[in-house]
N, C-alpha and C. Protein backbone atom coordinates (compact mmCIF):
# COMPACT_ATOMS: atom_id res chain seq x y z
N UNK A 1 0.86 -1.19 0.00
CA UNK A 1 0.00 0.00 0.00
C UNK A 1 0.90 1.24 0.00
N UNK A 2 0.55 2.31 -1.13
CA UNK A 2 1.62 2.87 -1.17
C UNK A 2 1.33 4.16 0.42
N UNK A 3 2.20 4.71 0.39
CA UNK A 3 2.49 5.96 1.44
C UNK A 3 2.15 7.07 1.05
N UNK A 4 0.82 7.54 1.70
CA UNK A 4 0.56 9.02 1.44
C UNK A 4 0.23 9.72 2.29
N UNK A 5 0.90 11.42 1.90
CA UNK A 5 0.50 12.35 2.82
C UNK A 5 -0.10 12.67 3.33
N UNK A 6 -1.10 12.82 4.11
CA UNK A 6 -2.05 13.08 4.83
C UNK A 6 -2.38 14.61 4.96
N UNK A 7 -3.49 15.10 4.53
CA UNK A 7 -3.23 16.70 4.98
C UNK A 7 -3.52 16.96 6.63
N UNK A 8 -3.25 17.99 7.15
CA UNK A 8 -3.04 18.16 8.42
C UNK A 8 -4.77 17.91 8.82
N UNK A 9 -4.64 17.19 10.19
CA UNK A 9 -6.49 17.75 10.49
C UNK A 9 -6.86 19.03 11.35
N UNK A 10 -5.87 19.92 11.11
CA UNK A 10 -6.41 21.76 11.47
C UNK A 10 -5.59 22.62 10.45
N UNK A 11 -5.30 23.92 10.67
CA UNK A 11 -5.28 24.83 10.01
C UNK A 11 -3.42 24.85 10.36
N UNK A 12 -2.99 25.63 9.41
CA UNK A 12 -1.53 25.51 9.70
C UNK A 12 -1.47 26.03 10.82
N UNK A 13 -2.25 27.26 11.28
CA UNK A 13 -2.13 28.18 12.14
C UNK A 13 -2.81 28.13 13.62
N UNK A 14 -3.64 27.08 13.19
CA UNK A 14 -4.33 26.38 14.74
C UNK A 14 -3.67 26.00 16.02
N UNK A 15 -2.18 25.83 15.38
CA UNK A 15 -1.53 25.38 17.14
C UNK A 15 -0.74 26.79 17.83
N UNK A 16 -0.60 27.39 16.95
CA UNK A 16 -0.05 28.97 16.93
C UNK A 16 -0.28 29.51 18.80
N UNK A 17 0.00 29.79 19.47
CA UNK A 17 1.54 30.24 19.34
C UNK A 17 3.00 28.82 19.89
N UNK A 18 1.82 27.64 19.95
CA UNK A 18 2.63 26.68 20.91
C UNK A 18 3.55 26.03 19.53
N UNK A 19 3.07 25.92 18.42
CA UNK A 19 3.59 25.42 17.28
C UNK A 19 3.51 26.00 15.97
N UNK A 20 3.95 26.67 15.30
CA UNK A 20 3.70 27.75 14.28
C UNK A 20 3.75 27.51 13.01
N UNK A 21 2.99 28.02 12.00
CA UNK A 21 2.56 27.79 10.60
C UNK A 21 4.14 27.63 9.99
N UNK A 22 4.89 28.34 10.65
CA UNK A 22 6.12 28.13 9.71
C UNK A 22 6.79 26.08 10.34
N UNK A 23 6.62 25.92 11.55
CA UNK A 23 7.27 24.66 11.88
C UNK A 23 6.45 23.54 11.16
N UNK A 24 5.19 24.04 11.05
CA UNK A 24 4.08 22.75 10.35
C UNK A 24 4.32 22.57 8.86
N UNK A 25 4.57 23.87 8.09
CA UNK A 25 4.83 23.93 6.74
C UNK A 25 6.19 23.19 6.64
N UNK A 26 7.59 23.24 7.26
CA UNK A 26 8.42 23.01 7.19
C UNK A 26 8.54 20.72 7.45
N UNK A 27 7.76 20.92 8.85
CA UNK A 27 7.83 19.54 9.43
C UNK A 27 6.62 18.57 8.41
N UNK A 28 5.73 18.96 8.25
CA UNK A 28 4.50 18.03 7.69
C UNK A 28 4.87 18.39 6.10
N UNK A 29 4.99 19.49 5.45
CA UNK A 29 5.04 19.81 3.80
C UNK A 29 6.49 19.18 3.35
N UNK A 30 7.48 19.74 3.78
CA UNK A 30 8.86 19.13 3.72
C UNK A 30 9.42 17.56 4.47
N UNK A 31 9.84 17.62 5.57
CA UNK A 31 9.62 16.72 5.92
C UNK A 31 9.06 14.91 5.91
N UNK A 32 7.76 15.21 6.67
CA UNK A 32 7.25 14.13 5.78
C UNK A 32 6.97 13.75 4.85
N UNK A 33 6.93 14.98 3.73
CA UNK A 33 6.42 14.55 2.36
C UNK A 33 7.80 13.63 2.29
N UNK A 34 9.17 14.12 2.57
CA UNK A 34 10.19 13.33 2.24
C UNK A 34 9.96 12.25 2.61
N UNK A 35 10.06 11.43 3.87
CA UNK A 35 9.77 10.46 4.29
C UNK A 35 9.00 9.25 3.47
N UNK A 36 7.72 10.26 2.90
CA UNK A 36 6.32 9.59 2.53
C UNK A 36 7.18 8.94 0.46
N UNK A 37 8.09 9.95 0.32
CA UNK A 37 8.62 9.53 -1.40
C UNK A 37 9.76 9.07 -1.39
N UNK A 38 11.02 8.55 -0.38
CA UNK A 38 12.01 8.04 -0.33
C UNK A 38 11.33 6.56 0.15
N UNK A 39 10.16 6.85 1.05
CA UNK A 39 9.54 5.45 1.34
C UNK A 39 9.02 4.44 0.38
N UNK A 40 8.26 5.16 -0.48
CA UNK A 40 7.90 4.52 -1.26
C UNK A 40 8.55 3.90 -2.41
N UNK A 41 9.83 4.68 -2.62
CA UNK A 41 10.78 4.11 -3.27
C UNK A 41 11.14 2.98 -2.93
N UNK A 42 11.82 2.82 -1.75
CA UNK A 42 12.46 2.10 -1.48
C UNK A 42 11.81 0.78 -0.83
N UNK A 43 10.56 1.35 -0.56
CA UNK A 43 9.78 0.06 -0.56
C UNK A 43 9.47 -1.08 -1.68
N UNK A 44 8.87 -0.56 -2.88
CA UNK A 44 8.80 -0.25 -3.99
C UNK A 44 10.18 -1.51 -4.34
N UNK A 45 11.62 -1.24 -4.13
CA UNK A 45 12.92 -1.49 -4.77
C UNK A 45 12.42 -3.12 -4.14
N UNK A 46 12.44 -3.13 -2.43
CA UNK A 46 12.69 -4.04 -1.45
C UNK A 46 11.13 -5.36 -1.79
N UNK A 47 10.38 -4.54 -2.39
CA UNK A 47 9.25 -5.75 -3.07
C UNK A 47 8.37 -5.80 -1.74
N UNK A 48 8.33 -4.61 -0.95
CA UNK A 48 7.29 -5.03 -0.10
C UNK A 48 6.38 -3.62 0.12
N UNK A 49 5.84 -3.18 -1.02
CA UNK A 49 5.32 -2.10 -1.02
C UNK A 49 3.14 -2.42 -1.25
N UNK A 50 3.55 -3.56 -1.62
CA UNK A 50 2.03 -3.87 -1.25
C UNK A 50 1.35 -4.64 0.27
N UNK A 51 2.79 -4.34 1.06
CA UNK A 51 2.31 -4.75 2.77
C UNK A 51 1.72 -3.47 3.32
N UNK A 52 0.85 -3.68 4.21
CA UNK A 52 0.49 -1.96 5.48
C UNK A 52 1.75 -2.00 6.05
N UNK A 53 1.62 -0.78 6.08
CA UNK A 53 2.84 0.43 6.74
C UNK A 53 3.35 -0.56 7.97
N UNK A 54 2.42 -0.71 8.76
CA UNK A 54 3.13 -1.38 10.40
C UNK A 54 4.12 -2.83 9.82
N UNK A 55 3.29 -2.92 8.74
CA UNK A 55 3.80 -4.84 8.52
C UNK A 55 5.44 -4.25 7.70
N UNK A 56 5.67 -3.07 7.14
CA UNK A 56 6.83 -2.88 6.67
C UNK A 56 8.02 -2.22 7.26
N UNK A 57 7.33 -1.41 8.41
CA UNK A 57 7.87 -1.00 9.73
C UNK A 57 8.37 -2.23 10.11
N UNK A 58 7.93 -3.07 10.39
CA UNK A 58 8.09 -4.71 11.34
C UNK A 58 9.11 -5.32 10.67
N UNK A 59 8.85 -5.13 9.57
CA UNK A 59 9.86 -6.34 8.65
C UNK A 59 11.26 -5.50 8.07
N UNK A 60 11.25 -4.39 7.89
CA UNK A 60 12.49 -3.48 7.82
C UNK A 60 13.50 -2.96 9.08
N UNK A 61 13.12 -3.22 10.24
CA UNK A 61 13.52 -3.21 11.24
C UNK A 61 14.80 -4.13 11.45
N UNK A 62 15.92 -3.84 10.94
CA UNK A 62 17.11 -4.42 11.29
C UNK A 62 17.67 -5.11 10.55
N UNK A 63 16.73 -5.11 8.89
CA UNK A 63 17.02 -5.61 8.11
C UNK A 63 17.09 -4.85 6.67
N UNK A 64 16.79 -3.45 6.84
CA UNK A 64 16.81 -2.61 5.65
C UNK A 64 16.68 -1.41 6.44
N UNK A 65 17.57 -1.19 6.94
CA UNK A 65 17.80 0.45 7.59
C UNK A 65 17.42 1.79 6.45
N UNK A 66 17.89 1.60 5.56
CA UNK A 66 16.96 3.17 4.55
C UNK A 66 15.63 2.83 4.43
N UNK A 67 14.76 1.94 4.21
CA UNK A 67 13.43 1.53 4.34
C UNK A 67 12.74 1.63 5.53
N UNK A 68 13.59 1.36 6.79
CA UNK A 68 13.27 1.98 7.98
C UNK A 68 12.89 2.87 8.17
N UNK A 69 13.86 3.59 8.44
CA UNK A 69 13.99 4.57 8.58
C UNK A 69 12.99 5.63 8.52
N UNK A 70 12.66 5.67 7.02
CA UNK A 70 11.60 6.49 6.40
C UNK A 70 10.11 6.10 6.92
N UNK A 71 10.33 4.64 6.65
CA UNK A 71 8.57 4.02 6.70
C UNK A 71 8.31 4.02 8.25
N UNK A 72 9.53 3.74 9.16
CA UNK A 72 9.23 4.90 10.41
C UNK A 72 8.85 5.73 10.60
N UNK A 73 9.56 6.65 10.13
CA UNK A 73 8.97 8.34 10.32
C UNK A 73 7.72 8.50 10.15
N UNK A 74 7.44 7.56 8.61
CA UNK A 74 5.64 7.97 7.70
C UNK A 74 4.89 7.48 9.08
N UNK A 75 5.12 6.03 9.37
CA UNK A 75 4.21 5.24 10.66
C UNK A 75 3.82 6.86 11.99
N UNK A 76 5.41 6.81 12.56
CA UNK A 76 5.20 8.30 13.56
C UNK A 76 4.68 9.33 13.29
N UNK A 77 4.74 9.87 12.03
CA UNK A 77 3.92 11.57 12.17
C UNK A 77 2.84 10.81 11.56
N UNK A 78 1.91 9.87 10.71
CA UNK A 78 0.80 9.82 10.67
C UNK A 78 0.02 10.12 12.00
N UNK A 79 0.48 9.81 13.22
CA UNK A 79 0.07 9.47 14.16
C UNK A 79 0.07 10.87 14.81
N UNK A 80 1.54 11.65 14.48
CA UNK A 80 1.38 12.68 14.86
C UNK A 80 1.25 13.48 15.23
N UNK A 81 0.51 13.91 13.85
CA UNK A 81 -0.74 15.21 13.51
C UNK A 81 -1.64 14.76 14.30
N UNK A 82 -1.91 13.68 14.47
CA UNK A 82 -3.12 13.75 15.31
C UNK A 82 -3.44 13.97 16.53
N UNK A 83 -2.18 13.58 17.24
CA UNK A 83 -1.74 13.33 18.55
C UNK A 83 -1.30 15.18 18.81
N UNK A 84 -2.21 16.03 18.16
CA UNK A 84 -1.98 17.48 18.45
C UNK A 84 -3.02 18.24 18.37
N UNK A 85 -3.57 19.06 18.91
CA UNK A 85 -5.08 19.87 18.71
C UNK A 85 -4.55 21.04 19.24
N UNK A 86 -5.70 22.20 18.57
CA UNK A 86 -6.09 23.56 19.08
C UNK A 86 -6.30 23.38 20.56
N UNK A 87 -6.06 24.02 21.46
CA UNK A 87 -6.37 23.55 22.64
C UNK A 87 -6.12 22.41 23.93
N UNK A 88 -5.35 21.76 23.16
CA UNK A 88 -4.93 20.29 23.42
C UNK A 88 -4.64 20.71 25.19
N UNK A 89 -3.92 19.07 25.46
CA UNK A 89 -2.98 18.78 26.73
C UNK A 89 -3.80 19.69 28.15
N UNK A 90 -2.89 19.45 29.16
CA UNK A 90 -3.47 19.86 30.55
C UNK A 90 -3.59 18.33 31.10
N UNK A 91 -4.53 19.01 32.44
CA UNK A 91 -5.05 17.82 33.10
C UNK A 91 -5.95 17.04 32.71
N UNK A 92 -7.15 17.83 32.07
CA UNK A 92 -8.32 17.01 31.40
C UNK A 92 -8.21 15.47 31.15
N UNK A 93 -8.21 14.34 31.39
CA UNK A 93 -8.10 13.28 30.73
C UNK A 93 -9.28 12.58 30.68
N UNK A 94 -9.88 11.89 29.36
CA UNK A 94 -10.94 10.92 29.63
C UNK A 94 -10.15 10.43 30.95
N UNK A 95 -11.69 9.68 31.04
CA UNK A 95 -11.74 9.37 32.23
C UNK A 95 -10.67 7.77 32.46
N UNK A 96 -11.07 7.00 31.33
CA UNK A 96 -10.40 5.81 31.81
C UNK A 96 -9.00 5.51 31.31
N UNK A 97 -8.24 6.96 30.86
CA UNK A 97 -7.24 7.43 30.31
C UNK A 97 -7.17 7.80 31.51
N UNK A 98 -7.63 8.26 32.78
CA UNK A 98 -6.72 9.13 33.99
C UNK A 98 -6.69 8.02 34.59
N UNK A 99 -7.31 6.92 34.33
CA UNK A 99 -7.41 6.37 35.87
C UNK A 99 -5.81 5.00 35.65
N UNK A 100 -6.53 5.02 34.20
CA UNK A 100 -4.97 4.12 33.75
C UNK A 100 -3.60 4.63 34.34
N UNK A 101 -3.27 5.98 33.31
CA UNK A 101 -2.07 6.64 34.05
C UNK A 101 -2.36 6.88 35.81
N UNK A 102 -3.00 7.30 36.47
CA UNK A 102 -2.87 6.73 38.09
C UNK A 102 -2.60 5.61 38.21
N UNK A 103 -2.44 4.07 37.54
CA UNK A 103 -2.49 2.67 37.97
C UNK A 103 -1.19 2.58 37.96
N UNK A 104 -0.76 2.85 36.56
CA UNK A 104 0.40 2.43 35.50
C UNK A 104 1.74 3.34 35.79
N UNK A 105 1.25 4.73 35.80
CA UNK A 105 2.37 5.56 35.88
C UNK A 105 2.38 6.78 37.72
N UNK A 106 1.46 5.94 38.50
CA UNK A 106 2.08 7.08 39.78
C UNK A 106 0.72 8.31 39.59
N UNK A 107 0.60 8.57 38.49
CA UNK A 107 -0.77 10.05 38.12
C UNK A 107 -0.07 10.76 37.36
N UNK A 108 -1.13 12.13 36.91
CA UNK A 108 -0.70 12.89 36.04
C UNK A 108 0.58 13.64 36.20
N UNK A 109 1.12 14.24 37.70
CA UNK A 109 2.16 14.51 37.47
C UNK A 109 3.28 14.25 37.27
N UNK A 110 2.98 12.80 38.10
CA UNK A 110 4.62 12.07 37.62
C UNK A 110 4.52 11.53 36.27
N UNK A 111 3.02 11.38 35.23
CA UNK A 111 3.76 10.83 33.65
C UNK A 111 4.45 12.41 33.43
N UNK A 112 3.90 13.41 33.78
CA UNK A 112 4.34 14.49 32.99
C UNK A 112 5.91 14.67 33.00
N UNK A 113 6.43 14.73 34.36
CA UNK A 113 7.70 14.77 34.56
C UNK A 113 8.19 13.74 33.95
N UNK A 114 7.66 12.44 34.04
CA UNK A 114 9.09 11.30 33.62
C UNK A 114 8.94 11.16 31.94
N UNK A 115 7.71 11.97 31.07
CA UNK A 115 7.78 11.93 30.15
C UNK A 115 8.54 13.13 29.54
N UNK A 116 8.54 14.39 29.83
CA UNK A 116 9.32 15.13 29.35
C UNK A 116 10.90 15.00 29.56
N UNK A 117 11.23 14.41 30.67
CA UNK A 117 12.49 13.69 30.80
C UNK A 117 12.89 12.93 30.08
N UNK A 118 11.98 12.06 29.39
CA UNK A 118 12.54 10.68 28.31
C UNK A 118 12.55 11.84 27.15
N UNK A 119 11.95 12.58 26.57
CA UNK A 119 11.88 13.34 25.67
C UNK A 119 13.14 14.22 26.08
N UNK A 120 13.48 14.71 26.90
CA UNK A 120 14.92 15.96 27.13
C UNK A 120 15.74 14.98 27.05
N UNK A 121 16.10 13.77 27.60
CA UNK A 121 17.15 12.97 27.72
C UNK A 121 17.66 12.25 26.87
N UNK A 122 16.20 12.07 25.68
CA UNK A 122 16.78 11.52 24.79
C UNK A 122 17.69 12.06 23.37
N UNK A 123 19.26 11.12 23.95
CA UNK A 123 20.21 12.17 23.05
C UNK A 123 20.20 12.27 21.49
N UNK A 124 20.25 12.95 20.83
CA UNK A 124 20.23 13.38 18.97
C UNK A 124 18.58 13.39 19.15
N UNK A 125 18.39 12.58 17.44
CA UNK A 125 17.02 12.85 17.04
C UNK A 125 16.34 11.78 17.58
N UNK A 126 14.86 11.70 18.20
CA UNK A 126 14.37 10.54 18.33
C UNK A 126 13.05 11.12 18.97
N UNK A 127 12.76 9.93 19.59
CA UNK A 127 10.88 10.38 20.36
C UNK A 127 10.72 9.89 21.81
N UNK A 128 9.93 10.86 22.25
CA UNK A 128 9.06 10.24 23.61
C UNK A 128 7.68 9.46 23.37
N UNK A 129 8.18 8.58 24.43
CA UNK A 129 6.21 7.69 24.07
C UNK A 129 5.85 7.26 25.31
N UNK A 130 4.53 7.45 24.53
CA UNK A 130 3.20 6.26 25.91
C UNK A 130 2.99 5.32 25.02
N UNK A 131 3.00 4.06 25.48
CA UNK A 131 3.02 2.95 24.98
C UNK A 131 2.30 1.97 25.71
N UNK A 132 1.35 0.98 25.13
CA UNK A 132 0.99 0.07 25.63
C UNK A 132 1.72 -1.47 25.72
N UNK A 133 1.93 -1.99 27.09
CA UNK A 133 2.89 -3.30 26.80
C UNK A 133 2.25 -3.74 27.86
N UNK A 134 1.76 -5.53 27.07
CA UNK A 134 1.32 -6.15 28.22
C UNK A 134 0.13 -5.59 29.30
N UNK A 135 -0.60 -5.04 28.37
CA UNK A 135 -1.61 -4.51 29.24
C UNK A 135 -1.84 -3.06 29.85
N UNK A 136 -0.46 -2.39 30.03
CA UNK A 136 -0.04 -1.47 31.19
C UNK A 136 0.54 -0.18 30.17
N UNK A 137 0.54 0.69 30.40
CA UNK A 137 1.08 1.98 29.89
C UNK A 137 2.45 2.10 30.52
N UNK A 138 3.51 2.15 29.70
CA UNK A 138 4.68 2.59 30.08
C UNK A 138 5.31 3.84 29.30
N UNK A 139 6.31 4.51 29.67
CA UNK A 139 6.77 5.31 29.01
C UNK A 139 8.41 5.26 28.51
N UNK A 140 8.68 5.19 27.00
CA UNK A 140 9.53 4.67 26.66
C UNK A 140 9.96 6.21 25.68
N UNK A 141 11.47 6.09 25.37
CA UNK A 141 12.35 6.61 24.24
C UNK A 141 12.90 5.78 23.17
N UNK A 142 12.88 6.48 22.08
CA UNK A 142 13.62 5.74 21.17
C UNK A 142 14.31 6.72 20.04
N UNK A 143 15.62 6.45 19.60
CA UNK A 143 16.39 7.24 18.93
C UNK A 143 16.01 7.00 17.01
N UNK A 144 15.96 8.18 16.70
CA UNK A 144 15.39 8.50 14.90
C UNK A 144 14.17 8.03 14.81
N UNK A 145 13.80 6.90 13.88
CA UNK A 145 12.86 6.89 13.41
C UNK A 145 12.39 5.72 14.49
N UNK A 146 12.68 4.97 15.45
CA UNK A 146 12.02 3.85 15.62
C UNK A 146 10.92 4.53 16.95
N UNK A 147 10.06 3.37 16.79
CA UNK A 147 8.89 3.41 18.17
C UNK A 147 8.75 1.95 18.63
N UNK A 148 8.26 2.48 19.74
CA UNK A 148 7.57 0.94 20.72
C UNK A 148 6.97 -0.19 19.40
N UNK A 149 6.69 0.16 18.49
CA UNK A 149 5.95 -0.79 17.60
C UNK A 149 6.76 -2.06 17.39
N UNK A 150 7.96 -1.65 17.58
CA UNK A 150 9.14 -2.50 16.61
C UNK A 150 9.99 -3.46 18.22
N UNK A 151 9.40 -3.13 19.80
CA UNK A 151 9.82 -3.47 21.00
C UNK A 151 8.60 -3.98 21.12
N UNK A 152 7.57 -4.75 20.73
CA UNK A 152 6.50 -5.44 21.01
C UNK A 152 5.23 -4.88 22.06
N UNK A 153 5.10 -3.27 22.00
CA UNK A 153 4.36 -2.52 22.37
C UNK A 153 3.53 -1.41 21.29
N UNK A 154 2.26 -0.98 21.77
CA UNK A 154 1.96 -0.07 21.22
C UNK A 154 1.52 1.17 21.52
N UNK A 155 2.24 1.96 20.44
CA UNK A 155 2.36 3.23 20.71
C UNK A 155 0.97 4.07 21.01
N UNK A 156 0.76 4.97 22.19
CA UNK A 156 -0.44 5.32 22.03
C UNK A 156 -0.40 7.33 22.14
N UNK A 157 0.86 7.29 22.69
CA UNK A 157 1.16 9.06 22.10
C UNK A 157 2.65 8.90 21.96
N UNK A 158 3.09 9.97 21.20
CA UNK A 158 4.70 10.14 21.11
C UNK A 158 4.98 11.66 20.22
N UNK A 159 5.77 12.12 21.39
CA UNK A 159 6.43 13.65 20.93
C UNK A 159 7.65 13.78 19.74
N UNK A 160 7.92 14.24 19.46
CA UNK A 160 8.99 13.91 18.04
C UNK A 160 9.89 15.52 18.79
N UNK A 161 11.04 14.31 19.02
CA UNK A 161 12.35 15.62 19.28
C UNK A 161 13.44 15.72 18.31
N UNK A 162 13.18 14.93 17.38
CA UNK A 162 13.82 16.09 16.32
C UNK A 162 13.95 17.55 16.57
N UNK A 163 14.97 18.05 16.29
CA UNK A 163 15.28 19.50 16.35
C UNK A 163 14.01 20.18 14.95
N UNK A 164 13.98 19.53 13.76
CA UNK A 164 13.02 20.14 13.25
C UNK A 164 11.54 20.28 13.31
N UNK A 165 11.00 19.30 14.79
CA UNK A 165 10.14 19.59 15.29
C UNK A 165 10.06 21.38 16.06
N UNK A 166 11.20 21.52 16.42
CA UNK A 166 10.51 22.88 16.98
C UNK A 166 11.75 23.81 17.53
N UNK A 167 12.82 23.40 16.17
CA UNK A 167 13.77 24.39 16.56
C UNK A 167 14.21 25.58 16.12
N UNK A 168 13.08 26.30 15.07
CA UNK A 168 11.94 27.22 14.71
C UNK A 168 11.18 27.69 15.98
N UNK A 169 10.46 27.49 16.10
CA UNK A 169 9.68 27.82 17.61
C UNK A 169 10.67 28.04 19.10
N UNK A 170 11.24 27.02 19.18
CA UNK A 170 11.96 26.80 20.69
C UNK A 170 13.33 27.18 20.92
N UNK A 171 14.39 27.25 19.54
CA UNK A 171 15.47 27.01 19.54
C UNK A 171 15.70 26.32 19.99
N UNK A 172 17.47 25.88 20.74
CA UNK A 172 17.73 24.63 21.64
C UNK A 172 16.26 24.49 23.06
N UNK A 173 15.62 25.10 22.93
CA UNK A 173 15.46 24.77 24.06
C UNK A 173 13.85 23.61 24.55
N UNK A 174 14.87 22.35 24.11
CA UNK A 174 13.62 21.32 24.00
C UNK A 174 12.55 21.03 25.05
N UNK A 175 13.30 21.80 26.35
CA UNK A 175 12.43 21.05 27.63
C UNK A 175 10.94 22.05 27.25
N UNK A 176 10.90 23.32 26.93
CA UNK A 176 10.04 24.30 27.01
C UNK A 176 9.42 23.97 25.75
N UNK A 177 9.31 22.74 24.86
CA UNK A 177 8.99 22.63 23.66
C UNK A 177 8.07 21.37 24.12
N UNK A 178 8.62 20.59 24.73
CA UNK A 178 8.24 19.58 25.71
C UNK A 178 7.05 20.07 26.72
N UNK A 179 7.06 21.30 27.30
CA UNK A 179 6.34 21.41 28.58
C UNK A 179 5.44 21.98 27.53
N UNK A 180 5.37 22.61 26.34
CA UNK A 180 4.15 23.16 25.75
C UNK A 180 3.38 21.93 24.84
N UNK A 181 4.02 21.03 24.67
CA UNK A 181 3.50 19.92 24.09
C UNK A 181 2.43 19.51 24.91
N UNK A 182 2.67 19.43 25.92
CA UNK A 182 2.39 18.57 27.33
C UNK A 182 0.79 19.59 27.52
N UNK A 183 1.55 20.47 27.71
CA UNK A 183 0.40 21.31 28.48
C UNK A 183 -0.66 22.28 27.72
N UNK A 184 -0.32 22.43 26.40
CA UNK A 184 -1.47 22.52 25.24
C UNK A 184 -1.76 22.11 23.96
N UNK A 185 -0.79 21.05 23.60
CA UNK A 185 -1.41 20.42 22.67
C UNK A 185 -1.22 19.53 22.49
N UNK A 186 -1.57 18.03 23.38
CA UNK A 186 -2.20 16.72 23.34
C UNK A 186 -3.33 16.52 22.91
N UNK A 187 -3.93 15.89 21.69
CA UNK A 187 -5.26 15.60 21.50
C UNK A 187 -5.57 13.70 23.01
N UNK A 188 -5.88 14.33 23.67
CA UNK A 188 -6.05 13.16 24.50
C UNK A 188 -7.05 12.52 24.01
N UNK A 189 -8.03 12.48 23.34
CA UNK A 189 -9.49 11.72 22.95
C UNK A 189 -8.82 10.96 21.62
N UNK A 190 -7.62 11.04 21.40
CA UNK A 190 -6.93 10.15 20.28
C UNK A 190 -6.00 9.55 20.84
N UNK A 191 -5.37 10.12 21.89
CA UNK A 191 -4.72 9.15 22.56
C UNK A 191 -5.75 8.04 23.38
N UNK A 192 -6.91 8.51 23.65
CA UNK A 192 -7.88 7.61 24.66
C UNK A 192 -8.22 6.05 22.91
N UNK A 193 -8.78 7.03 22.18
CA UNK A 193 -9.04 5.79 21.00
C UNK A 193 -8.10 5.00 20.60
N UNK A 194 -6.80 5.54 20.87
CA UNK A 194 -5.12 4.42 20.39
C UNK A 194 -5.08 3.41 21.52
N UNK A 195 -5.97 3.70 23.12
CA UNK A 195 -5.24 3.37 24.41
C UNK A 195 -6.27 2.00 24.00
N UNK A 196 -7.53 2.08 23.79
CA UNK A 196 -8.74 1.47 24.19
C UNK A 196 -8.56 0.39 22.82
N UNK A 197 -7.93 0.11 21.83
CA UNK A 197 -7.49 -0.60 20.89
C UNK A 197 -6.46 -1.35 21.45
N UNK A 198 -5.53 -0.40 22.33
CA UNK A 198 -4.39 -1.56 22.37
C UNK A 198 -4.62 -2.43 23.84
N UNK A 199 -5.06 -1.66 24.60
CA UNK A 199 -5.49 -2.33 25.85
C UNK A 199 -6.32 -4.05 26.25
């Protein structure tokens, strides 16, 4: 199935001032479009371009690093865009989204802290995640393109610290890129529909 772009589901200017028309044009227009046409190439070359995305994620994993790579990235920002709203993040959580993180992770303040920590700590390019494993929400890092998908968990939010996530907006300064992620723009009712699938 081939790899395609997705247009954003808000306005370039909808996350403004936490994420800005210029980082979305740059990260989603540039960016992933790259991702989405080196992928398909090289999927395309490797003869496995008529598998879904996860099944080529799965099977390129340690065995075709440029195919990775990319069909990584496409897998992560599909997910995203979504995993971002006008308004987003805070305390608000569905309900059986709060009560999880109270079980799993301590409550809302300690995911917040130990998730922006996996996100600051993690060194070069890579991501923070909530992930489902075995039942339970944990919070994991992973460097470039990979996610929990490919560690026998599933992903149910993840921040992208790439520097061209928001080094436009933030400059170096990822933790404050991190704490605005956190605290206004989580679409949690997509993280609740990713949680309630993998659970």
């Amino acid at each position: 199935m081939a790899f395609e772009l997705p247009p954003l589901p808000y306005d370039y200017d909808a996350l403004s001032p936490f994420m800005s028309r210029e980082t979305l044009e740059y990260h989603h227009d540039k960016h992933h479009q790259a991702y989405v046409t080196t992928g398909n190439k090289l999927a395309e070359e490797a003869g496995l371009a008529d598998l879904p995305l996860e099944e080529i994620v799965k099977k390129s994993y340690g065995t075709n690093q440029p195919l990775f790579n990319n069909a990584g990235q496409h897998y992560n920002h599909l997910h995203f865009w979504k995993w971002l709203k006008k308004g987003g993040g805070g305390t608000s959580l569905p309900g059986k989204l709060d009560a999880a993180i109270k079980s799993d992770l301590g409550g809302y303040d300690k995911f917040k802290a130990d998730f922006i920590q996996a996100g600051v700590s993690q060194f070069g390019s890579g991501w923070a995640w909530l992930a489902v494993k075995n039942g339970k929400i944990e919070i994991a890092k992973t460097p470039n393109g990979e996610s929990p998908l490919v560690h026998g968990a599933t992903p149910i939010l993840g921040v992208d610290v790439w520097e061209h996530s928001y080094y436009i907006d933030y400059r170096n300064a990822r933790p404050k890129y991190l704490e605005a992620f956190v605290d206004n723009l989580i679409n949690w009712d997509y993280v609740l529909e990713l949680y309630e699938k993998a659970a």
